[in-house]
Protein backbone atom coordinates (compact mmCIF):
# COMPACT_ATOMS: atom_id res chain seq x y z
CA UNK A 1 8.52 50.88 80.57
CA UNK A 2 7.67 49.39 77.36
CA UNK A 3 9.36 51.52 75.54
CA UNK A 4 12.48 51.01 77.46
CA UNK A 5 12.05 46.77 76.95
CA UNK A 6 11.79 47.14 73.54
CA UNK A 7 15.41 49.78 73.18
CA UNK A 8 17.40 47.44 75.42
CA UNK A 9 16.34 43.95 73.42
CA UNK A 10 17.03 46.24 69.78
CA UNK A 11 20.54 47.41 71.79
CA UNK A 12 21.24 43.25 72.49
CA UNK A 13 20.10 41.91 68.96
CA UNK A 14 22.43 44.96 67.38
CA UNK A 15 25.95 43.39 69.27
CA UNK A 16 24.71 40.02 69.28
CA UNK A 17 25.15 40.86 65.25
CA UNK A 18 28.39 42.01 65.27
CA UNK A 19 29.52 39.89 67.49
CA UNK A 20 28.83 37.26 64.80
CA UNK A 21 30.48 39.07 61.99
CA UNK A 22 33.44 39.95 64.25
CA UNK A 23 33.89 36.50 65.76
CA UNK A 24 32.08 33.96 63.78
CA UNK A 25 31.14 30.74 64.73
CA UNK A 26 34.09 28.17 62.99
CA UNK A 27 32.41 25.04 62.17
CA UNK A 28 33.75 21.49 62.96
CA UNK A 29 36.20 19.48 60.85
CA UNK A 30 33.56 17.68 59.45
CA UNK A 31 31.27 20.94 58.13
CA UNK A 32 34.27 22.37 56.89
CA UNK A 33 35.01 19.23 54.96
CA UNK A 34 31.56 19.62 52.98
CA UNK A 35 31.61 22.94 52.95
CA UNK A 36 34.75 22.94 50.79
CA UNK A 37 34.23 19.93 49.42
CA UNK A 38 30.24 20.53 47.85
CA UNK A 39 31.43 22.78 45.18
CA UNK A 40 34.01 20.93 44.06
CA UNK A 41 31.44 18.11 43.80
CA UNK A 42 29.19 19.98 41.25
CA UNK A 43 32.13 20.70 38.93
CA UNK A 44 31.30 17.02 37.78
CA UNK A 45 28.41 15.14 36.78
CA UNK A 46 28.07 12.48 39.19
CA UNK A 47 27.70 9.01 37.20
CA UNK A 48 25.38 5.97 38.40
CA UNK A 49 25.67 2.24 37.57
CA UNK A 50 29.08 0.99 37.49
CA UNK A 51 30.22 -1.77 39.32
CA UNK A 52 33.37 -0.57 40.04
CA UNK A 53 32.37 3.03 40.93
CA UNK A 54 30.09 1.86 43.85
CA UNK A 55 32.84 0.01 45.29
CA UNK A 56 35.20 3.20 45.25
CA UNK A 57 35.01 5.84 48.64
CA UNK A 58 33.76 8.87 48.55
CA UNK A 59 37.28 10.78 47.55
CA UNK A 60 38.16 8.30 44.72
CA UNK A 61 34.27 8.74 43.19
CA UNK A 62 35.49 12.23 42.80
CA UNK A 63 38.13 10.98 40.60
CA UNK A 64 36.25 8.64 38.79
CA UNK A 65 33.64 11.49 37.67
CA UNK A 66 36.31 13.95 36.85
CA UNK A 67 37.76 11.34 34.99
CA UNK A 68 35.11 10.38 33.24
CA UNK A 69 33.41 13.98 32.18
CA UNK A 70 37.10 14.50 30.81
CA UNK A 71 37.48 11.52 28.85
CA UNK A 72 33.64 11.47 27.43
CA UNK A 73 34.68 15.22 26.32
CA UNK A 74 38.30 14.27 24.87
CA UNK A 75 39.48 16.95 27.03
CA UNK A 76 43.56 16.31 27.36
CA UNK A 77 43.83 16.81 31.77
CA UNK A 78 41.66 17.77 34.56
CA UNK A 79 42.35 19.10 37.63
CA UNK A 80 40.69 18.27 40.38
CA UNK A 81 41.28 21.23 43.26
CA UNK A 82 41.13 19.05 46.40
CA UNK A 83 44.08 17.94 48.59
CA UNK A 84 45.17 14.77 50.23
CA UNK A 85 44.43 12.49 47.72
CA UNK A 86 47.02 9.45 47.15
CA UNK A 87 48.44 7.58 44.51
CA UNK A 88 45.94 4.39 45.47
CA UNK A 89 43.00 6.83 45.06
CA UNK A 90 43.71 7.77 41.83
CA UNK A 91 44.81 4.32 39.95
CA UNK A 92 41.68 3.00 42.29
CA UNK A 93 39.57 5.53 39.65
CA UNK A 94 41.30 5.08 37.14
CA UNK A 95 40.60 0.62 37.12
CA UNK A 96 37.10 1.47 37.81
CA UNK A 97 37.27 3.77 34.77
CA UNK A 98 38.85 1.21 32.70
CA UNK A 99 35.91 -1.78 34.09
CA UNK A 100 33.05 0.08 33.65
CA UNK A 101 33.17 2.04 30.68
CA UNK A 102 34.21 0.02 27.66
CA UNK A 103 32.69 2.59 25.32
CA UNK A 104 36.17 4.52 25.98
CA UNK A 105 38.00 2.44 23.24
CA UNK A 106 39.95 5.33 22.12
CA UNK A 107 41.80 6.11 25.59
CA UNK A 108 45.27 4.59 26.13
CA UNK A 109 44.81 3.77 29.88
CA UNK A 110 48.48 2.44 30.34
CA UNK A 111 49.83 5.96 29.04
CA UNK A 112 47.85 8.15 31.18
CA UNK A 113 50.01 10.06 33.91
CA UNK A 114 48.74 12.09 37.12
CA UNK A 115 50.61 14.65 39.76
CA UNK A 116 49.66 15.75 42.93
CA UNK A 117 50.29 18.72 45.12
CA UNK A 118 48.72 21.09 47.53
CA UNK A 119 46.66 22.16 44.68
CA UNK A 120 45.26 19.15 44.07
CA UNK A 121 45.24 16.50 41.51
CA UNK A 122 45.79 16.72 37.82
CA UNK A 123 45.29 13.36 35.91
CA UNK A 124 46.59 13.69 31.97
CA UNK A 125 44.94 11.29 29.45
CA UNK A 126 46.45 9.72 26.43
CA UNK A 127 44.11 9.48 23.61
CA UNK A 128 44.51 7.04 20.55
CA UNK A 129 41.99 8.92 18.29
CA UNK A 130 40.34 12.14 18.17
CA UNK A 131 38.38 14.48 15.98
CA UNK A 132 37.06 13.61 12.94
CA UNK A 133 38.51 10.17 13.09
CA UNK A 134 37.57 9.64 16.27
CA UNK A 135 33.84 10.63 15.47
CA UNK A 136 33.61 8.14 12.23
CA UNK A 137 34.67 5.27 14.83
CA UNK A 138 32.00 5.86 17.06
CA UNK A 139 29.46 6.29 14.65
CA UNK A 140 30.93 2.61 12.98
CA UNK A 141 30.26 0.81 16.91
CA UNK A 142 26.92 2.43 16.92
CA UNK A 143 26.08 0.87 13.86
CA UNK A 144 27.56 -2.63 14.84
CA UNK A 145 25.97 -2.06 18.26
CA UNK A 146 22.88 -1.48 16.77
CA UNK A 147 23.12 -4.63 14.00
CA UNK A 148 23.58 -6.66 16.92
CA UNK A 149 20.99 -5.81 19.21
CA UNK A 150 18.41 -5.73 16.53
CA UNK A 151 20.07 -9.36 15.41
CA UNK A 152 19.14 -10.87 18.86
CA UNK A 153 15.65 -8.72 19.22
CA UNK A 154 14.32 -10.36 16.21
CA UNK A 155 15.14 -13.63 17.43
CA UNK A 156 12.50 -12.81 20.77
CA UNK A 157 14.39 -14.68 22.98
CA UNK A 158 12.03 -15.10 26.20
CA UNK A 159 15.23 -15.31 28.71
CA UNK A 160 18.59 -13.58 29.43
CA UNK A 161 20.37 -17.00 29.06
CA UNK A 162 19.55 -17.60 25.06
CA UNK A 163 20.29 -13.64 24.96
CA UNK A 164 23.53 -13.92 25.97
CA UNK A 165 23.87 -17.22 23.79
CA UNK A 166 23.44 -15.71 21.20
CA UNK A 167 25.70 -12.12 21.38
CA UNK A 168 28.62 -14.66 22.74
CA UNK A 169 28.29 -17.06 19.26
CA UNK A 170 27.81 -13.51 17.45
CA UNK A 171 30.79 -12.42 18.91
CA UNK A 172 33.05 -15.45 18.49
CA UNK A 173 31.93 -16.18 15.14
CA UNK A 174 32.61 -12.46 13.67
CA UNK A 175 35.75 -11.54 15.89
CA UNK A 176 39.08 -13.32 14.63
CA UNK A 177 41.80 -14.05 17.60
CA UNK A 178 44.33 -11.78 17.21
CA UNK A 179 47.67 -14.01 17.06
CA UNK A 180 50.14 -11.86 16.08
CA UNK A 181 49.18 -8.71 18.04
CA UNK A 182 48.85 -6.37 15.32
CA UNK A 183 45.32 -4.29 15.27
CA UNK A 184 45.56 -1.32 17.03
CA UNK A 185 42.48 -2.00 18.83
CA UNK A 186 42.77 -5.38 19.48
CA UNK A 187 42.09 -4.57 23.65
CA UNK A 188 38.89 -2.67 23.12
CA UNK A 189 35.51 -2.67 22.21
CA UNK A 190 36.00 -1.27 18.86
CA UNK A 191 38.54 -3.92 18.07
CA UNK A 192 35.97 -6.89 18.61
CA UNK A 193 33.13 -5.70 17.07
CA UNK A 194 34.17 -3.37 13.97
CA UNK A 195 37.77 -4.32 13.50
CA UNK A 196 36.78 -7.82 14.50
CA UNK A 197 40.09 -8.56 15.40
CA UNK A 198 40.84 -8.41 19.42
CA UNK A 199 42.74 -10.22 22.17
CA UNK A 200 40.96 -11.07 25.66
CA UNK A 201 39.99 -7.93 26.93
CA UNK A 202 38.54 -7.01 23.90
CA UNK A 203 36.22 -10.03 23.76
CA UNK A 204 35.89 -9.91 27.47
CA UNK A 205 34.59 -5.56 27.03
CA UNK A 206 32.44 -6.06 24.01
CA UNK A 207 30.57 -9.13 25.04
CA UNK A 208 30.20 -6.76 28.57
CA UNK A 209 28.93 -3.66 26.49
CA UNK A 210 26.60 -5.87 24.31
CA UNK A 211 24.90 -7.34 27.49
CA UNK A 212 24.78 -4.21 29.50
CA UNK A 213 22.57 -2.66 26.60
CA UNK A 214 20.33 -5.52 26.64
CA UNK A 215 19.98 -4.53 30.01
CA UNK A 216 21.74 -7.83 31.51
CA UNK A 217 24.25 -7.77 34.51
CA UNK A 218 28.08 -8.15 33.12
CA UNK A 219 31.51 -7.62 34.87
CA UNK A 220 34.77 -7.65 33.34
CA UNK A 221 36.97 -9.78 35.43
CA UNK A 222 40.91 -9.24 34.55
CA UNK A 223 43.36 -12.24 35.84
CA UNK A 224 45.90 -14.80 34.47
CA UNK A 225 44.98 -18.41 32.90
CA UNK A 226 46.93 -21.62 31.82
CA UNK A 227 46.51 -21.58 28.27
CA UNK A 228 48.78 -23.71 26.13
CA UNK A 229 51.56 -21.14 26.31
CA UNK A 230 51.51 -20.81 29.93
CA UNK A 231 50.02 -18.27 32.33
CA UNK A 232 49.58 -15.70 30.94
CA UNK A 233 47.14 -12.10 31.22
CA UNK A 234 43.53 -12.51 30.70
CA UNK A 235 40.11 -11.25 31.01
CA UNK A 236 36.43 -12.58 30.95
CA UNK A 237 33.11 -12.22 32.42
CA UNK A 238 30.65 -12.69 35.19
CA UNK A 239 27.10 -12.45 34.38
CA UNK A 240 24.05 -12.30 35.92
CA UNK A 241 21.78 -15.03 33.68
CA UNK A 242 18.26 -15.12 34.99
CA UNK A 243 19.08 -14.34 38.50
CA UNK A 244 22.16 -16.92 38.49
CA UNK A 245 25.69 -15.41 38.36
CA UNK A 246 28.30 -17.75 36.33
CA UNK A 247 31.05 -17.10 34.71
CA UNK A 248 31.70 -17.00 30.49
CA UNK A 249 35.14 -16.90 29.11
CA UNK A 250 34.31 -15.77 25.27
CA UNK A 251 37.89 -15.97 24.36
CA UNK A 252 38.61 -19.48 25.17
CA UNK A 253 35.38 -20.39 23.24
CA UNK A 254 36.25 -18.72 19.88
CA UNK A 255 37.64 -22.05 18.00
CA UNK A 256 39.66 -18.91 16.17
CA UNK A 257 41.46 -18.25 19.33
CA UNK A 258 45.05 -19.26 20.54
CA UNK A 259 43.22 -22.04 22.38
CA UNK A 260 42.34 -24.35 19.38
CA UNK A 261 44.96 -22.75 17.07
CA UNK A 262 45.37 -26.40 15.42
CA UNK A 263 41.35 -26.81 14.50
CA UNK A 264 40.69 -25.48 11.04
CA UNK A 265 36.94 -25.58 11.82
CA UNK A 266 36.02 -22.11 10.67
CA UNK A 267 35.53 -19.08 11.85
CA UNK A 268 31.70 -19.22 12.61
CA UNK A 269 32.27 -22.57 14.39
CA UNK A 270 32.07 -21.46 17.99
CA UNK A 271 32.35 -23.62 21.18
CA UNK A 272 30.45 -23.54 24.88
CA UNK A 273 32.96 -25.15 27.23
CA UNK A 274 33.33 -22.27 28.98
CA UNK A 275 29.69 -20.72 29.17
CA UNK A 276 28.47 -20.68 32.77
CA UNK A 277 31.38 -22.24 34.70
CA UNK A 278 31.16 -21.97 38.50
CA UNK A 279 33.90 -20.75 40.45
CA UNK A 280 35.31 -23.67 41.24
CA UNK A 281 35.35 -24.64 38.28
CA UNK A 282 36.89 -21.66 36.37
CA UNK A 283 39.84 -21.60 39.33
CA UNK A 284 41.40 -24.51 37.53
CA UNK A 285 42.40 -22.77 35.19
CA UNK A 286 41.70 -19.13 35.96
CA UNK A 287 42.62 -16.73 38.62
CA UNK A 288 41.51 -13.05 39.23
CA UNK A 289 44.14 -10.44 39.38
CA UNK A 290 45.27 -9.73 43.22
CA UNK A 291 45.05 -6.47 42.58
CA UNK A 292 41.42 -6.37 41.76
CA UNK A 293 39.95 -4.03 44.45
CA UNK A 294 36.61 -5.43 44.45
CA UNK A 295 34.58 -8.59 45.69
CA UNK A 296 32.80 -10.41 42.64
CA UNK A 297 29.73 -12.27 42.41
CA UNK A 298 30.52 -15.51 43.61
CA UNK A 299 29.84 -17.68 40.50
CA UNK A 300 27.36 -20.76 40.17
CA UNK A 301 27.23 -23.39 37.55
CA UNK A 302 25.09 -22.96 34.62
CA UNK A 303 27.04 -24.47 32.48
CA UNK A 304 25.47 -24.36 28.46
CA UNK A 305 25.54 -28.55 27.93
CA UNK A 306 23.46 -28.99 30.54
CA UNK A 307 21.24 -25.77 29.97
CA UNK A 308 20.49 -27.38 26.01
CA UNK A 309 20.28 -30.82 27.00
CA UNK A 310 23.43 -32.38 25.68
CA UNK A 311 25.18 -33.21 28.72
CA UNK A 312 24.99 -36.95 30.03
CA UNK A 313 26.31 -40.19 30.59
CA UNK A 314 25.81 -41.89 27.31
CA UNK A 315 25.24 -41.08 23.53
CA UNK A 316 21.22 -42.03 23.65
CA UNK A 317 20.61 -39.78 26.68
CA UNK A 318 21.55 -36.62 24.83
CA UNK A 319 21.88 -37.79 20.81
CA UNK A 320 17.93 -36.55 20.34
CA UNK A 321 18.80 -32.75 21.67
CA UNK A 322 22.42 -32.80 19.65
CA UNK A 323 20.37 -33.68 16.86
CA UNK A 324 18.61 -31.16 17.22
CA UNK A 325 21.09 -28.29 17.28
CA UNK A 326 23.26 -29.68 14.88
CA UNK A 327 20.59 -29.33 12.60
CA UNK A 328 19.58 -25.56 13.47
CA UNK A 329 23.32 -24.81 12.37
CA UNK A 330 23.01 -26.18 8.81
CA UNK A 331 23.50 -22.62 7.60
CA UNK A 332 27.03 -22.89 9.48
CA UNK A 333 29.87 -23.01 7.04
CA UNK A 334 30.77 -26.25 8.68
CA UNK A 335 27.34 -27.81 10.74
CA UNK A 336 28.86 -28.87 14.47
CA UNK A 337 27.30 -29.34 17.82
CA UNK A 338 29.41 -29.81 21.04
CA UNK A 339 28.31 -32.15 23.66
CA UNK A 340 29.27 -33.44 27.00
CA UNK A 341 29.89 -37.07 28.07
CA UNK A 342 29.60 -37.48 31.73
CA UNK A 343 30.86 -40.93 32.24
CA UNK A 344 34.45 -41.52 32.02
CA UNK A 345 34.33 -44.39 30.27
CA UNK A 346 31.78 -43.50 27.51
CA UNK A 347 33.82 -40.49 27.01
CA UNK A 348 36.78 -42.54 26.29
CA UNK A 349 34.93 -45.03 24.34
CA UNK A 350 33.34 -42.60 22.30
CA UNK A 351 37.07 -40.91 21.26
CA UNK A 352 38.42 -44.81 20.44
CA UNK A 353 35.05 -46.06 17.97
CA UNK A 354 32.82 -43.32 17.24
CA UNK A 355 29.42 -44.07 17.10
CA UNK A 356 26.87 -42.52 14.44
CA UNK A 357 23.94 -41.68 16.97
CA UNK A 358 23.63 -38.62 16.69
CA UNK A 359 23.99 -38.15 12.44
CA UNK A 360 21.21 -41.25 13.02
CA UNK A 361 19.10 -38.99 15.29
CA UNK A 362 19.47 -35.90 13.05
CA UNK A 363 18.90 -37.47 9.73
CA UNK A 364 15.68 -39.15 11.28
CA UNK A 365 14.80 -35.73 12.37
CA UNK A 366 15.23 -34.78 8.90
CA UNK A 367 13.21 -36.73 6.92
CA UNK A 368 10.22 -36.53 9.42
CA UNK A 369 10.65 -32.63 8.34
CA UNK A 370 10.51 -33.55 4.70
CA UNK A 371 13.84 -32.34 4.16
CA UNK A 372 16.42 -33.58 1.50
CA UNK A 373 19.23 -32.64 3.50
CA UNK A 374 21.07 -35.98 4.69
CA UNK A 375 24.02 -35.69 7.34
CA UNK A 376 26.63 -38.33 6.22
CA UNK A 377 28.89 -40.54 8.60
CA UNK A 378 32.12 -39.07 8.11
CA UNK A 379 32.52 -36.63 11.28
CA UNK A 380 35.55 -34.70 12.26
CA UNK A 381 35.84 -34.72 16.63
CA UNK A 382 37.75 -32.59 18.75
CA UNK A 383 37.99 -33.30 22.28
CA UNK A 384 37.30 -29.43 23.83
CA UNK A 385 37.77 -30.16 27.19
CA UNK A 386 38.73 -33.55 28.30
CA UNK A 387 38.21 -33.63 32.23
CA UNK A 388 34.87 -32.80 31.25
CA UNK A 389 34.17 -34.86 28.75
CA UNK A 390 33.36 -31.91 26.06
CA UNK A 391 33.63 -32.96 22.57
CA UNK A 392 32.72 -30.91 19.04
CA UNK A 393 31.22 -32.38 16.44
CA UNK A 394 32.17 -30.82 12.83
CA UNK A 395 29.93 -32.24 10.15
CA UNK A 396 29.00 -32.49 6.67
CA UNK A 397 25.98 -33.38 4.84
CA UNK A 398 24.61 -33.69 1.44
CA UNK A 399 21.18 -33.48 -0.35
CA UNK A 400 19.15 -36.37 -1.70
CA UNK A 401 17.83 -35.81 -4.71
């Protein structure tokens, strides 16, 4: 009997067998999904740590990592072999590209071109530089890269905020506005820090690539601002300063910049008006592009006159800590500070008879050091930002013998 058991189980587990090659078991929309999908997925290395990548969906972080292994290569198209992707998906990836990676200075994002079929997607990149060339430019933004993080490690800042302080004065003091349009580079990284000559986005990218290898949360936020001419297209940052986020516009700081086209103060003369505006604040002048994808940070004020100590009603309640400052920038080809008047009236005052407290406060300061240098009274003011009261101070000084 045993022997019979054990024939008539072998006989069942035999056509239960074929039955499964025969016939096989189709799997659920859903399994087959992965199934095709998971080897498509290893054809690219999956990147971590953009902003803009988290926020895409699962099909359009496809994109984005095909797009990216591509581009990091200098490899002219990819195709990625997966249907039912749209038109949104792809430019979604292709922003997101753009935000996150500003290291990609030598792609043309507004020539790149894409088709789609039943094969799947093939994106085509445009690329500005290549080769040889191409390698001799990133080897120059290592170097500045490099310069500049060493720069701000030797100064051993204890906090984010004087870290990013400092890379935003770096920045504005070494990058030249580009009026007439003419670098080549002026929207990238490269353009900022090597060429030194860049429009907003180029600011807005390098100060964001700077701070992200300092290990310090930046976004680049694209948008329009009033500006003298107008509205017009712009770019700046959100950053994540000690665990506050506020926003910096670097471009609208840089005395070189359209903004204070009229001040000959020099290029290393660099203003703070808009360092660590809140939200509100920054929508009076600024608004972010509609067709961002993405919610920001929402934006606090930490604003840099208040942060340093020379923000407040009157000249004697900030003249010690302006002192102060406009004596660490000495070395400055022009010595300024920029301070903020909180009352309305003492503002205005101030603008009408200009009073000498603060070349009183840093001379004192001075000769307590036992320095000869001597601030004299002869100060050139420009009002920075008037509803606020923000006013810089370009001085001169001479040495007593």
């Amino acid at each position: 009997m045993k022997l019979f058991y054990r024939v008539v189980l072998a006989l069942l587990v035999a056509a239960a067998c074929f039955l499964v090659v025969r016939y096989p078991i189709a799997p659920d929309a859903g399994e087959a999904l992965e199934v095709i999908a998971d080897p498509v997925l290893s054809l690219f290395t999956e990147q971590e740590g953009g902003f803009s990548r988290e926020r895409l969906n699962e099909r359009q972080r496809l994109i984005y990592d095909a797009m990216y292994q591509s581009v990091e290569q200098s490899i002219s198209s990819v195709t990625i072999p997966v249907s039912g992707h749209t038109s949104s998906d792809i430019e979604a990836a292709l922003f997101a590209l753009l935000y996150d990676n500003p290291q990609f200075f030598w792609v043309d994002f507004s020539e790149c071109s894409y088709s789609i079929d039943s094969n799947g997607t093939s994106i085509l990149f445009t690329y500005l530089y290549s080769g040889d060339k191409l390698a001799e430019m990133n080897r120059r933004l290592d170097a500045a890269l490099s310069g500049i993080l060493s720069d701000v490690n030797a100064q051993r800042f204890s906090n984010d905020y004087d870290k990013a302080v400092y890379v935003h004065d770096y920045i504005a003091a070494s990058c030249e506005y580009d009026r007439n349009l003419s670098s080549p580079d002026k929207h990238t990284v490269y353009g900022a820090l090597v060429s030194q000559r860049a429009v907003c986005d180029g600011y807005a990218h390098a100060f964001r690539m700077v701070l992200e290898r300092l290990s310090i949360e930046c976004y680049y936020v694209p948008g329009e601002a009033e500006g003298p001419n107008g509205v017009e297209g712009h770019a700046w940052n959100i950053v994540n300063l000690d665990g506050k986020y506020t926003s910096v516009d670097l471009t609208w700081n840089d005395m070189d910049s359209y903004l204070f086209e009229d001040i000959s103060a020099g290029s290393d003369v660099t203003s703070h008006t808009f360092f660590g505006l809140s939200d509100e604040e920054l929508r009076k002048t600024h608004v972010v592009d509609v067709n961002f994808p993405y919610p920001l940070p929402k934006a606090v004020d930490f604003n840099w006159f208040d942060k340093y100590g020379v923000a407040g009603p009157t000249m004697e309640s900030i003249a010690e800590s302006a002192a102060g400052i406009l004596i660490g920038n000495l070395d400055k080809s022009t010595p300024y500070v920029e301070i903020c008047l909180t009352d309305r009236a003492v503002f205005h005052e101030f603008m009408e008879t200009y009073s000498g407290e603060i070349i009183d406060a840093a001379n004192a300061q001075l000769s307590d050091a036992g320095r000869n240098e001597r601030f004299i009274s002869e100060m050139n003011c420009f009002v920075t930002n008037a509803d606020r009261g923000c006013i810089l101070i370009l001085g001169s000084f001479d040495v007593v013998e």
